[in-house]
Protein backbone atom coordinates (compact mmCIF):
# COMPACT_ATOMS: atom_id res chain seq x y z
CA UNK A 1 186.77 109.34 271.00
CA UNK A 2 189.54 107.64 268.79
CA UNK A 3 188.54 103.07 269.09
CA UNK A 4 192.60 102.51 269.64
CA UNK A 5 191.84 98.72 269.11
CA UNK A 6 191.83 97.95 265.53
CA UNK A 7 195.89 99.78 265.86
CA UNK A 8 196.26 97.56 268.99
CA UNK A 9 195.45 94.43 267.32
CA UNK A 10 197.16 95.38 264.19
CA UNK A 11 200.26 96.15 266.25
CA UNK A 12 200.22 92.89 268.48
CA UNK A 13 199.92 90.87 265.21
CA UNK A 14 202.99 92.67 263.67
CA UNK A 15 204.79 91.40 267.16
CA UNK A 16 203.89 88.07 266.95
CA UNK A 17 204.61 87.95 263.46
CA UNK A 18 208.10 89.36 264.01
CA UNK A 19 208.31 86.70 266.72
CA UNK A 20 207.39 83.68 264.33
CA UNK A 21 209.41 84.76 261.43
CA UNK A 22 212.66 84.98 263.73
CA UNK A 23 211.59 81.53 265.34
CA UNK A 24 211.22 79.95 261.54
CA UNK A 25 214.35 81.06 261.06
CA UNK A 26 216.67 79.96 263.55
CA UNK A 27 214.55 76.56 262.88
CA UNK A 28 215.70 76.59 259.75
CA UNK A 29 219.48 77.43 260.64
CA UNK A 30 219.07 74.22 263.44
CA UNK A 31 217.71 71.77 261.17
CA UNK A 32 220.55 72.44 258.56
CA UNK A 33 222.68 70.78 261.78
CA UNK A 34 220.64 67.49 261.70
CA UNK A 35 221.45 64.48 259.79
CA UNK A 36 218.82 64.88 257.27
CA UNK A 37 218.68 68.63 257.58
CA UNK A 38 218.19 69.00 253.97
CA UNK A 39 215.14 66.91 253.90
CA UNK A 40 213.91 68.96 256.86
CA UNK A 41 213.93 72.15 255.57
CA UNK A 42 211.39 71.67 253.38
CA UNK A 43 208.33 71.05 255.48
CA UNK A 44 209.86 74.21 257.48
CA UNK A 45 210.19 76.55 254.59
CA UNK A 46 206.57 75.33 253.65
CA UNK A 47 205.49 76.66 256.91
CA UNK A 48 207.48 80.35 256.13
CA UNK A 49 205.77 80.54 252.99
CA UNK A 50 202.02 79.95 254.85
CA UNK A 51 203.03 82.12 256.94
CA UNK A 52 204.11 84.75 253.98
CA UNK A 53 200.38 83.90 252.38
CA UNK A 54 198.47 84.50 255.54
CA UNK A 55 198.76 88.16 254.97
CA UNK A 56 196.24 89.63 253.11
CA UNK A 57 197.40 91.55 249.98
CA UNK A 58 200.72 92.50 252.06
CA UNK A 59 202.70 96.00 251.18
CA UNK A 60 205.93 95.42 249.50
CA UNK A 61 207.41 97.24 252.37
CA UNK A 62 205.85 94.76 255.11
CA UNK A 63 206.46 91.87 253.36
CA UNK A 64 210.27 92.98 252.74
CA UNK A 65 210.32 93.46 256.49
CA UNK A 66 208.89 90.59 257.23
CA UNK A 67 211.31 88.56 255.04
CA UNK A 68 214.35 90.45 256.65
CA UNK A 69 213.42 89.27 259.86
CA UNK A 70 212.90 85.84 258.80
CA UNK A 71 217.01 85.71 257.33
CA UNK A 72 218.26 87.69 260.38
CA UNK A 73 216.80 84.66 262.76
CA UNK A 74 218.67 82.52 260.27
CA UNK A 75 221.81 83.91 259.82
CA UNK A 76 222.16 85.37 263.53
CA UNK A 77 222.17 81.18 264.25
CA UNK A 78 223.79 80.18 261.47
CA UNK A 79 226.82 82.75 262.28
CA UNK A 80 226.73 82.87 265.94
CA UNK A 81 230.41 81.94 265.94
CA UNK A 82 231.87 84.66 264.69
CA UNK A 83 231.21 85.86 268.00
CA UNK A 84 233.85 83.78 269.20
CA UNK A 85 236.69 84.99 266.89
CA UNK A 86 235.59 88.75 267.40
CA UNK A 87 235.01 88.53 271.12
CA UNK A 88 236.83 85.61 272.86
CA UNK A 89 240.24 85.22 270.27
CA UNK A 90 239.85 88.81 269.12
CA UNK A 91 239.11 90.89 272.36
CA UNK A 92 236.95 93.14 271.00
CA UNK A 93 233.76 94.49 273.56
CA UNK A 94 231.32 92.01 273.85
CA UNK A 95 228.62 94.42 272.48
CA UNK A 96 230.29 95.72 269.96
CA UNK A 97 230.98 92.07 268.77
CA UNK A 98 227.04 91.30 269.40
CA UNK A 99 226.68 94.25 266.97
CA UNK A 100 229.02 93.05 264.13
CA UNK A 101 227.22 89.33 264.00
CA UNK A 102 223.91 90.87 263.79
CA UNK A 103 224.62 93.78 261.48
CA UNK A 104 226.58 90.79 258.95
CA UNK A 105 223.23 88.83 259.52
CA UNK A 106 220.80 91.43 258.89
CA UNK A 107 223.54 92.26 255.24
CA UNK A 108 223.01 89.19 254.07
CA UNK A 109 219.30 88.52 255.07
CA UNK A 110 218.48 91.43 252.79
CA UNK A 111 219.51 88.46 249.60
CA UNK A 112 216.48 86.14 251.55
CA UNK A 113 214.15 89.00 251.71
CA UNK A 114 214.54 90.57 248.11
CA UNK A 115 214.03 87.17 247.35
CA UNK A 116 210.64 86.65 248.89
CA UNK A 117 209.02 89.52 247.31
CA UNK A 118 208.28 86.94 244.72
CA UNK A 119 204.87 85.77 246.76
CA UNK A 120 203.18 89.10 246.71
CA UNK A 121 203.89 90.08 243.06
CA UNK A 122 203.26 86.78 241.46
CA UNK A 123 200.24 85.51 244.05
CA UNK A 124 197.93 85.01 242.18
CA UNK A 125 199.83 82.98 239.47
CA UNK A 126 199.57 78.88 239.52
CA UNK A 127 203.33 78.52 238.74
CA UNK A 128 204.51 81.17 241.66
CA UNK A 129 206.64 78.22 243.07
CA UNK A 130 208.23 78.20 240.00
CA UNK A 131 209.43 82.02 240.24
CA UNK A 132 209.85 81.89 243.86
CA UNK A 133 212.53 79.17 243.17
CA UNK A 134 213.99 81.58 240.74
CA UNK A 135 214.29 84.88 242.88
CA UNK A 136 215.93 83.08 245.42
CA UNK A 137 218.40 81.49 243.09
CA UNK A 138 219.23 84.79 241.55
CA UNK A 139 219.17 86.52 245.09
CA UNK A 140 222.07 83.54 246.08
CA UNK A 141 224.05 83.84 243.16
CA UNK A 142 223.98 87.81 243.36
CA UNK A 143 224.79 87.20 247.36
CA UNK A 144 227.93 84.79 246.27
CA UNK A 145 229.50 88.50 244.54
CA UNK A 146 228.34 91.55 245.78
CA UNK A 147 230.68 93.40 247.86
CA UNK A 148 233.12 90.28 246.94
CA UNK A 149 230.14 88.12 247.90
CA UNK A 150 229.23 85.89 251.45
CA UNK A 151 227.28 82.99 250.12
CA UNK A 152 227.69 81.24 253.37
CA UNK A 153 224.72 79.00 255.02
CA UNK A 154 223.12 78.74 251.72
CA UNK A 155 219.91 75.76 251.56
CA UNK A 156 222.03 74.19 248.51
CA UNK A 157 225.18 73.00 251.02
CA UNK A 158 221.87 71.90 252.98
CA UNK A 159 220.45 69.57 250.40
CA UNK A 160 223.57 67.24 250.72
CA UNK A 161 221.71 65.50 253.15
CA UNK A 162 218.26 66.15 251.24
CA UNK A 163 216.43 65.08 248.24
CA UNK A 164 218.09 66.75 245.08
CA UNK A 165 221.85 66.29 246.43
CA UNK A 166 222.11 64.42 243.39
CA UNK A 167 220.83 67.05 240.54
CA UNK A 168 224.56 68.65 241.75
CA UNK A 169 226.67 67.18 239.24
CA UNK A 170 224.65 68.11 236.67
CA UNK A 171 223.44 71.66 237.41
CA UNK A 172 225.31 72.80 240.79
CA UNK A 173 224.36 73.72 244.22
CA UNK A 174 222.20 76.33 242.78
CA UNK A 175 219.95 73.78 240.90
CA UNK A 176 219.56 71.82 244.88
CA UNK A 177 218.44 75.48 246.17
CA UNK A 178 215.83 76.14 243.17
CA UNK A 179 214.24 72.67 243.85
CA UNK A 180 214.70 72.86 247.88
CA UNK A 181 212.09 76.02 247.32
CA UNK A 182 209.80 74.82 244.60
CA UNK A 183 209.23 71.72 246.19
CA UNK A 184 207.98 73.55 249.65
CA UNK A 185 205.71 75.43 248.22
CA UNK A 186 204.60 72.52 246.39
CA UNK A 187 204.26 71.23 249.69
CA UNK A 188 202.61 74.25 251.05
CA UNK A 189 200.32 74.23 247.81
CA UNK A 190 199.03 70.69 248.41
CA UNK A 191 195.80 72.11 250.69
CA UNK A 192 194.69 73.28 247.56
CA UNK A 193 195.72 71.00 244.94
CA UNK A 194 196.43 67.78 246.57
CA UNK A 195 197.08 65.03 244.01
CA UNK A 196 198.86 67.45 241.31
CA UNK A 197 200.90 68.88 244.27
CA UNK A 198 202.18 65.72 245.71
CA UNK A 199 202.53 63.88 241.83
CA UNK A 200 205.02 66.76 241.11
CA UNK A 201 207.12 66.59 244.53
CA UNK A 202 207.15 62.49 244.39
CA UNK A 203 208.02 63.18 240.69
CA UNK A 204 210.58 65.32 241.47
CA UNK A 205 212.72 63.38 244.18
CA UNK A 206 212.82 60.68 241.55
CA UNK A 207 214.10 61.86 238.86
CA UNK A 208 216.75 63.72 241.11
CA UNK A 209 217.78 60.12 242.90
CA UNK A 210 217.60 58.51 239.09
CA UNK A 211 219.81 61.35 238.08
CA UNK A 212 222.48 59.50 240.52
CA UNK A 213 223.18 56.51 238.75
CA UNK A 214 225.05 58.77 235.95
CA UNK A 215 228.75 58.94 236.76
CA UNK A 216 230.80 61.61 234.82
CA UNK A 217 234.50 60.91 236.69
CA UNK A 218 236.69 57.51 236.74
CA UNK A 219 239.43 56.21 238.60
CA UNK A 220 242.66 57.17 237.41
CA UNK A 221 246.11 55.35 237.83
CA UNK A 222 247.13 53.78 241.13
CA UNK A 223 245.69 55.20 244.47
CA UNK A 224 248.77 58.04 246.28
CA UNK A 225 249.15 57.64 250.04
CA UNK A 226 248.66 60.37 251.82
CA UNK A 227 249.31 62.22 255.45
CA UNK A 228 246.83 64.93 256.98
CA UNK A 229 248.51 66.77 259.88
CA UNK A 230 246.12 68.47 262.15
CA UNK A 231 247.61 70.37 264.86
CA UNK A 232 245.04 71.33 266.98
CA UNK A 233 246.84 74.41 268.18
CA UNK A 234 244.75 77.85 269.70
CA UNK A 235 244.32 80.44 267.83
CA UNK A 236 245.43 82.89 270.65
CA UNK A 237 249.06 80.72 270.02
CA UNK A 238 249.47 81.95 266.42
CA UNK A 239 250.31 85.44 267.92
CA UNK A 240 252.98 84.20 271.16
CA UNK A 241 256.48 83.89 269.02
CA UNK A 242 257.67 81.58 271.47
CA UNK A 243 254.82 79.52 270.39
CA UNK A 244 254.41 79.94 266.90
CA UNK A 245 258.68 78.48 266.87
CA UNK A 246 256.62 75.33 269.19
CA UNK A 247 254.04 75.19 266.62
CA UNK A 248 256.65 75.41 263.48
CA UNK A 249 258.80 72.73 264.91
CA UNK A 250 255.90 70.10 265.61
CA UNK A 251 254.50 70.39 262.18
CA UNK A 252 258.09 70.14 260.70
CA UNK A 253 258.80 67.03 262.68
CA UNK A 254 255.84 65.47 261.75
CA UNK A 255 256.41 66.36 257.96
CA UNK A 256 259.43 64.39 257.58
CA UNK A 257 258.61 61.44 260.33
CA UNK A 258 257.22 59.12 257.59
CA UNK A 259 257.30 59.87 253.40
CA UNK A 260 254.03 59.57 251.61
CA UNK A 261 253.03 60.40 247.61
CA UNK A 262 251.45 63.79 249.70
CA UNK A 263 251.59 65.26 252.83
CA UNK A 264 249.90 68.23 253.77
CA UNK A 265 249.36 70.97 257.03
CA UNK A 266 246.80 73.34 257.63
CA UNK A 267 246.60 76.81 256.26
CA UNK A 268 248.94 79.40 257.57
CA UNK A 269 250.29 76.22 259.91
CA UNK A 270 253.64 78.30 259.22
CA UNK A 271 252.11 81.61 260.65
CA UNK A 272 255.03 83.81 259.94
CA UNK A 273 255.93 85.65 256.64
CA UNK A 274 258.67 83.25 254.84
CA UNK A 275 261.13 86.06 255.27
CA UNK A 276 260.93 85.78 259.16
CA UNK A 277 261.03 81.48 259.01
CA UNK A 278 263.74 79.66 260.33
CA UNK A 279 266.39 79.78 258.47
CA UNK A 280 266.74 77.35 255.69
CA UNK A 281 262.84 75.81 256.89
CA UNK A 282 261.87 75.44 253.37
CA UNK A 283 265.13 73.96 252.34
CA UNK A 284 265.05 71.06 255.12
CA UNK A 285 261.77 69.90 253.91
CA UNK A 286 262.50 70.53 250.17
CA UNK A 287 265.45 67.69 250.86
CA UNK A 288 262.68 65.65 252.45
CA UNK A 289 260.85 65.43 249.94
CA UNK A 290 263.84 65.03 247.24
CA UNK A 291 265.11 62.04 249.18
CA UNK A 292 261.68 60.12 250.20
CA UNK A 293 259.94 60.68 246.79
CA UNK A 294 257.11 63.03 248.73
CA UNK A 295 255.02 66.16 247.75
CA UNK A 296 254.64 68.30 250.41
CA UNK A 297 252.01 70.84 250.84
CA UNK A 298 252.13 73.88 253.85
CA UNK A 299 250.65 77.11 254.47
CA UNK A 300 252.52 79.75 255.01
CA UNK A 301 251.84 83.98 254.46
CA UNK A 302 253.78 84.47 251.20
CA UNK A 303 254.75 87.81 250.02
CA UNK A 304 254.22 89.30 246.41
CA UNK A 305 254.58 92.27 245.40
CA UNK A 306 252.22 95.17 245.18
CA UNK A 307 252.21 98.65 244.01
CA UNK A 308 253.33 100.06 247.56
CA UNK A 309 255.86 97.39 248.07
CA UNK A 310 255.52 94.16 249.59
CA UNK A 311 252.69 92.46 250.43
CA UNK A 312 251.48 89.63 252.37
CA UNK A 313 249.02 86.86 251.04
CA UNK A 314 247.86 83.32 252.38
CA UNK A 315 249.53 80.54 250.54
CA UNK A 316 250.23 76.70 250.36
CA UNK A 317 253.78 76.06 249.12
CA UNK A 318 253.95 73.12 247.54
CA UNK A 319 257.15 71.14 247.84
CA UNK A 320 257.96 68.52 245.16
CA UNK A 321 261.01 66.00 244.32
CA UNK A 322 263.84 67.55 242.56
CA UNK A 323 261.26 70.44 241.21
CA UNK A 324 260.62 74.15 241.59
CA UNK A 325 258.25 74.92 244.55
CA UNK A 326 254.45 75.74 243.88
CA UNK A 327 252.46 78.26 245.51
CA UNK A 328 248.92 79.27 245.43
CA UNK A 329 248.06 82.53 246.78
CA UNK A 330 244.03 82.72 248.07
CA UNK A 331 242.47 84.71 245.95
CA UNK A 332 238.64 84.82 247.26
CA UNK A 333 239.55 86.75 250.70
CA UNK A 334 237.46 86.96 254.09
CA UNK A 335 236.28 90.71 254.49
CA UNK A 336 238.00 92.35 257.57
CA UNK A 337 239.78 88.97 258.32
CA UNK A 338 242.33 89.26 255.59
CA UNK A 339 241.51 92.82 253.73
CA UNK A 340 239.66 95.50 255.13
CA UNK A 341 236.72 97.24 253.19
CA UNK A 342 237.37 100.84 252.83
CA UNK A 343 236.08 102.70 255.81
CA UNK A 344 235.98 100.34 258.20
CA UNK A 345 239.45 100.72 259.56
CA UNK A 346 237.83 101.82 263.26
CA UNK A 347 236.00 98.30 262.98
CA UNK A 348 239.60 96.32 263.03
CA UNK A 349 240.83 98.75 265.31
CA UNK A 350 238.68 97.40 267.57
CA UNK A 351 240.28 93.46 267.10
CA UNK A 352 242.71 92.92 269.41
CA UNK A 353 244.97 90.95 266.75
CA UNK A 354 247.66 91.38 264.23
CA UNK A 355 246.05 91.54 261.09
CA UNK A 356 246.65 92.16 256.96
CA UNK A 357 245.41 93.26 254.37
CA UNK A 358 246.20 90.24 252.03
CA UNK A 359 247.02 90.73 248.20
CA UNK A 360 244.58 88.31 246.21
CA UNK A 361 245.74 85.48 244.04
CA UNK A 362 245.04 85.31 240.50
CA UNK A 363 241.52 83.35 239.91
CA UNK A 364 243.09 81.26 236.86
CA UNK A 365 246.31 79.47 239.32
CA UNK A 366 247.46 76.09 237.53
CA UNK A 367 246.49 73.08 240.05
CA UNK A 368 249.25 71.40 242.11
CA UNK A 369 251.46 68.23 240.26
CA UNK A 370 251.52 65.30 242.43
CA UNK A 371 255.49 63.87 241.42
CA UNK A 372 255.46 60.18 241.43
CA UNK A 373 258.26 58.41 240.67
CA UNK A 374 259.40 61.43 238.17
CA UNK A 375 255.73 61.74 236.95
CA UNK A 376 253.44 64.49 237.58
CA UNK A 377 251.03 62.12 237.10
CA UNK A 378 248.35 63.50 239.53
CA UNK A 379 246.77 67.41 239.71
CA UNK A 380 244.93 68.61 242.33
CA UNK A 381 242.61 72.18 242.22
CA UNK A 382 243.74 73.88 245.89
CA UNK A 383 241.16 76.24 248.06
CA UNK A 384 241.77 77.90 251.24
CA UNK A 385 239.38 77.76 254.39
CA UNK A 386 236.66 80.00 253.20
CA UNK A 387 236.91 79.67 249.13
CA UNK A 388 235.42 76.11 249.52
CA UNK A 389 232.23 78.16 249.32
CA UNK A 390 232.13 79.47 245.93
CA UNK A 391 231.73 76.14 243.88
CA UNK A 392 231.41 78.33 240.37
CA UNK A 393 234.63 79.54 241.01
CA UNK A 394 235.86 75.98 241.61
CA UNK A 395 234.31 74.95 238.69
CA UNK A 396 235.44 77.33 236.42
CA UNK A 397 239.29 76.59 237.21
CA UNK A 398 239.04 73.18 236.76
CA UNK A 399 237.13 74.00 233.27
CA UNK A 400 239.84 76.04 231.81
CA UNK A 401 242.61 74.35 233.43
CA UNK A 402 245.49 73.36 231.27
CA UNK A 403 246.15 70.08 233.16
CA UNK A 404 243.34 67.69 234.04
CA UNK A 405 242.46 68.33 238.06
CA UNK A 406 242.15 64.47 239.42
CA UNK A 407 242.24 65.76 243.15
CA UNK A 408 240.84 68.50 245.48
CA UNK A 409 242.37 69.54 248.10
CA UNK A 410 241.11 72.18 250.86
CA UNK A 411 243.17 73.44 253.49
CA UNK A 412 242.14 75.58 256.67
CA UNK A 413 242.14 77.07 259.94
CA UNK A 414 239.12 77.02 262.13
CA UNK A 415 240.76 77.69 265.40
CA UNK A 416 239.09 81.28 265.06
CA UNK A 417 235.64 79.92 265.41
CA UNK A 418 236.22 77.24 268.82
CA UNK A 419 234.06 74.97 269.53
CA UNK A 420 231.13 75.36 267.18
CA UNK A 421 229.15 74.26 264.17
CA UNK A 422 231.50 76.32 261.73
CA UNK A 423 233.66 73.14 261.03
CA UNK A 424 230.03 71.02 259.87
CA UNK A 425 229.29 73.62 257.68
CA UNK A 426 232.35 73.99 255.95
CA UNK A 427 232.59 70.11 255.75
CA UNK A 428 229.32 70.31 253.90
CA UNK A 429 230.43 73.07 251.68
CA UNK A 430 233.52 70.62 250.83
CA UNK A 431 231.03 67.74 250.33
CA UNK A 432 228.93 69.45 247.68
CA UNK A 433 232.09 70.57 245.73
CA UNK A 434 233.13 67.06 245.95
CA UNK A 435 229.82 66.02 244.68
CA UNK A 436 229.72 68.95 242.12
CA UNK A 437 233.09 68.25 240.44
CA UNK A 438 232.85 64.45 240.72
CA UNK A 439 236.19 64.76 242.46
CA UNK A 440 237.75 63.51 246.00
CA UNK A 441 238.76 66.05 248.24
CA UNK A 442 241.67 66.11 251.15
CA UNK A 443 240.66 68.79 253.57
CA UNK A 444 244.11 69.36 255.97
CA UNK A 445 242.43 71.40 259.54
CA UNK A 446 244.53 72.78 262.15
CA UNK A 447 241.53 72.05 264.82
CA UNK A 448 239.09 69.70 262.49
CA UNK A 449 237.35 68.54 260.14
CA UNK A 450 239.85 67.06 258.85
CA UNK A 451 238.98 64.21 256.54
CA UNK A 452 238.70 62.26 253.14
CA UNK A 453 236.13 62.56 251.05
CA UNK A 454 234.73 60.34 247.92
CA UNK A 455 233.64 61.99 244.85
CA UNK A 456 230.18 61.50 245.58
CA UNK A 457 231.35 63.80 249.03
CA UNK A 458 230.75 60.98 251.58
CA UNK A 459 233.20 60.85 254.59
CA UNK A 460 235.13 58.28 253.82
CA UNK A 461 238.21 58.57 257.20
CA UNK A 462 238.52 61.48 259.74
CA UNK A 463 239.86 62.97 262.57
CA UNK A 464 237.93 63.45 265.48
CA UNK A 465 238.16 67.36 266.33
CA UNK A 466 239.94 69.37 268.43
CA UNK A 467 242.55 66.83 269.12
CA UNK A 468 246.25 66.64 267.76
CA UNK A 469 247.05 63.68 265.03
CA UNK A 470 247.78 62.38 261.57
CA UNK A 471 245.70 60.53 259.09
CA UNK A 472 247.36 58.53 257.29
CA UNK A 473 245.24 56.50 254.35
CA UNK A 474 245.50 55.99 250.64
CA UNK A 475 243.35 58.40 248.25
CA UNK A 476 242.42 57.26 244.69
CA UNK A 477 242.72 60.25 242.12
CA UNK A 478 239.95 60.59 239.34
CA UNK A 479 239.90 62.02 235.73
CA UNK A 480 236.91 63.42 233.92
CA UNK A 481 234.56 66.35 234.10
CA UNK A 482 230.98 66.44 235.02
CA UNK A 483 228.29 68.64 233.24
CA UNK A 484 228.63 71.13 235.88
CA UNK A 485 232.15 71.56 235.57
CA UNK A 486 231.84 72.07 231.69
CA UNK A 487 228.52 74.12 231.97
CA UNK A 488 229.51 76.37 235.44
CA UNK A 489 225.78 78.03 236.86
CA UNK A 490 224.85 78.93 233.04
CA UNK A 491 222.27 76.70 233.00
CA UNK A 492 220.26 77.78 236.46
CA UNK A 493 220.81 80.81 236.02
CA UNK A 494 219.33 81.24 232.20
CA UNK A 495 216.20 78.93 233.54
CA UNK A 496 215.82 81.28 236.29
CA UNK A 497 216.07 84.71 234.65
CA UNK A 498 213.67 83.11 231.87
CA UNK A 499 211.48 82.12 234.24
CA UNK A 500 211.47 85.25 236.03
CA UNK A 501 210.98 87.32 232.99
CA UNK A 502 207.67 85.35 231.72
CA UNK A 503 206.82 85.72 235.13
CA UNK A 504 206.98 89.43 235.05
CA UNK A 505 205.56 89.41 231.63
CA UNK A 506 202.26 87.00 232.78
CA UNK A 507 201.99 89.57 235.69
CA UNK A 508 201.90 93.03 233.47
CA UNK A 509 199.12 91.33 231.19
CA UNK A 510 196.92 90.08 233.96
C-alpha cells in the first residue's frame, strides 16, 4: 500500500510555512509603526531570509509562492484601511470590500516576491546580499509605475527612523531600501561569517550617519508666517450639500480671520466644482489676500478641458496679492478613487459615492510664488495627498524647474481612511521627501497630520489629529539642491541593474 506520510509531512510543512511567512509579514508591516521601525526591520527581514534558505534547493514556483505570501501578510496590514473608505464611508458589502484589500495586497506583493527569487538563483554566490538588494530595488522602482504605479509601504519611508535615513539626500529612498536588505542578510550571514559580516554592517551604519554631516540646502531670506487650517470634517459630510455650504463657510472664515505670508486648507476643502461655488467665493478671498499682503492656497475640483468636454481634476488654487491665480492640477491620480481603470466600472459601481474620473495635471507644473511685499521671493513644489509617494517625481520637478523651489508643500484629505495608521505613513512619506530634497515641507490635513517639517524631515509643530484648529508658526524657506535632486534614482538604479547583470553573468559561468 501507498506510505501517505512523506506527502503528509511535506504538506503540513507547506502549512506552517504559509503560516510563518504571513506572520513575518504583518511583523514587518507592525514594526514599520514603532519608533525605530526602520531599525527593526532588519533583524526581522533577517529572519524571512533564514526562513527563505531553510528550503532545500526550492522550485522557482515554491519559492515565488512562498514570497507572495510573505507581501500579502504585509500589505493586507499595511493597507487594512482601505477597508474603511470602501466599506464604512463607501458602503460597499463588507466582503466584497474584504476582497478588494486583499486582491490590491496580493497585486502588489507580486513586486516583493519577484524580488525574492534572487536567493534561489544566486545561492550559492558570496555577494547574494548584494543582488538581493538589487532585485528588490528594481522590483520597487518597477512597482512605483506599472499600471501608473502603488509604491506605497515601501522599507525606504521605513528607514527614516533606521540606520541609512541619511544616505537619502544623496541617493534617494531607493538607496535606504537597497541597504535596509543588504544589511539583513548581512545579518542573517553572520552564523557563517561572523567578523566579516558584522565589520561590513558596523561599517555600513557609519558611513551612512557620517554621510549626515553634509548639508546641500541653506536658509534663504527672512522666515514667512504661515496658517495650516485643518478642518477635521467626515468624509460622509463632503457628499450632504447642506454641509459641504457648513464646511465652505468655516474654512472661508478662518481664511481671512488673521493675514499671514501663506495660508493654506486641505485638498478638495472646497468639495464642489468652482462652477457650482458660491458666488463670487474666489473673489472674496482674492480681496483678502490683496488687502492683507497674504498668499492663499485651497483645494478645490477645477475643471479643464478634455476631448469630450469638461472635465474635473483636483487642484490647489493659489491666491496671491494683486496677481493672477495659480493652480496645480494632481497629476499622479489614485486608481478607482479619482480615475477608473478600464474594466472595472462594476467595481465603482459597487461604492456608494459620487465619484470622477479626474483629468491629470501636467508632470512639469511651475511651483507656487510666495508674494511678499511685491516679491515673489519664495517658491514652493505642491503635491496632493497620495503624490507625496513618488519622491523621483518630486525630484525631477524641482530639477528642471525654472524657478528655484525653497518650500514644499503637501496638501490632503485623509478623512477616507478614519482612524488609522494611514496618516503615520503618509507623514513618513512627507519626511523622506523632506529629507530627500533638503527642503521644509507644510503638509495642510483636513483630519491630520498636519504639521511642519525641517529639511532634515523632523516634526518640528503639529496638530494633534482628528480635532478642528489652526497652526499658526513661522517657516524658514531654503535654496539649493541636493545630489538627489540633481541625480533623480539614476544612480541606484545603474548600481543595481549592474549588479544584477554580473550577477546573472557569475551565475551562467558557474
Amino acid at each position: 500500500m501507498f506510505d501517505q506520510r512523506p506527502y503528509q509531512q511535506h504538506k503540513s510543512v507547506t502549512i506552517f510555512s504559509v503560516f510563518i511567512f504571513l506572520l513575518l509579514g504583518a511583523a514587518l508591516a507592525l514594526a514599520a509603526e514603532l519608533p525605530y521601525g526602520g531599525w527593526i526591520q532588519i533583524p526581522l527581514l533577517s529572519i524571512l531570509w533564514w526562513r527563505f534558505d531553510s528550503h532545500p534547493s526550492p522550485s522557482v514556483k515554491k519559492q515565488f509562492a512562498l514570497g507572495l505570501t510573505f507581501g500579502i501578510g504585509y500589505f493586507v496590514v499595511g493597507l487594512w484601511w482601505l477597508y474603511i473608505s470602501l466599506h464604512d464611508v463607501g458602503g460597499m458589502n463588507a466582503l466584497l470590500a474584504c476582497m478588494g484589500v486583499f486582491l490590491l495586497s496580493a497585486y502588489v506583493a507580486i513586486y516583493f516576491s519577484i524580488a525574492t527569487l534572487a536567493i534561489p538563483l544566486f545561492k550559492k554566490n558570496r555577494f547574494i546580499g548584494l543582488f538581493l538588494a538589487a532585485s528588490w530595488v528594481v522590483a520597487e522602482f518597477l512597482r512605483g509605475y506599472i499600471f501608473t504605479g502603488f509604491p506605497w509601504m515601501g522599507f525606504a519611508e521605513t528607514q527614516f527612523t533606521g540606520p541609512f535615513a541619511l544616505i537619502a539626500p544623496f541617493f534617494g529612498g531607493l538607496a535606504c531600501t537597497f541597504l535596509a536588505v543588504w544589511a539583513s542578510w548581512e545579518l542573517y550571514q553572520a552564523r557563517k561569517h561572523p567578523t566579516s559580516s558584522v565589520l561590513l554592517i558596523v561599517g555600513a551604519i557609519s558611513l551612512a550617519q557620517f554621510a549626515g554631516l553634509f548639508t546641500f540646502t541653506k536658509p534663504i531670506g527672512e522666515p514667512i508666517s504661515v496658517r495650516l487650517i485643518q478642518g477635521n470634517f467626515e468624509q460622509s459630510l463632503k457628499f450632504n450639500p447642506q454641509a459641504i455650504g457648513q464646511q465652505i463657510d468655516f474654512y472661508a472664515g478662518e481664511i481671512t480671520k488673521q493675514a499671514a505670508n501663506l495660508i493654506i486648507i486641505p485638498e478638495t476643502a472646497f468639495p464642489w466644482p468652482i462652477p457650482n461655488l458660491p458666488i463670487s467665493l474666489l473673489n472674496y478671498l482674492q480681496d483678502f489676500s490683496n488687502g492683507s499682503d497674504s498668499n492663499v492656497l485651497v483645494g478645490l475640483i477645477g475643471e479643464v478641458p478634455g476631448e469630450l468636454g469638461m472635465q474635473y481634476s483636483n487642484r490647489a488654487t493659489g491666491l496671491s496679492p494683486n496677481a493672477l491665480a495659480y493652480q496645480y492640477d494632481k497629476a499622479h491620480l489614485v486608481p478607482f478613487g479619482e480615475f477608473i481603470p478600464p474594466g472595472f466600472q462594476w467595481f465603482v459601481k459597487a461604492f456608494h459615492v459620487p465619484m470622477s474620473d479626474f483629468a491629470r495635471g501636467k508632470l512639469d507644473q511651475p511651483p507656487f510664488a510666495i508674494v511678499r511685499k511685491g516679491q515673489a521671493d519664495i517658491h514652493a513644489a505642491i503635491t496632493i495627498c497620495y503624490e507625496d509617494v513618488f519622491g523621483g517625481e518630486l525630484a525631477s520637478r524641482i530639477r528642471h524647474s525654472a524657478q528655484p523651489v525653497n518650500l514644499l508643500i503637501n496638501m490632503t484629505n485623509l478623512a477616507w481612511f478614519g482612524e488609522s495608521q494611514a496618516s503615520t505613513q503618509q507623514l513618513r512619506l512627507s519626511q523622506l521627501r523632506s529629507l530627500e530634497t533638503g527642503l521644509p515641507a507644510l503638509r495642510a490635513t483636513n483630519t491630520g497630520i498636519t504639521a511642519v517639517l525641517g529639511p532634515d524631515g523632523k516634526v518640528l509643530q503639529a496638530l494633534p489629529e482628528f480635532t478642528q484648529g489652526t497652526l499658526s508658526t513661522q517657516v524658514q524657506a531654503y535654496s539649493g539642491k541636493t545630489p538627489y535632486v540633481i541625480w533623480g534614482n539614476l544612480p541606484i538604479l545603474g548600481l543595481s541593474c549592474l549588479l544584477l547583470l554580473w550577477g546573472l553573468i557569475r551565475h551562467r559561468r558557474f
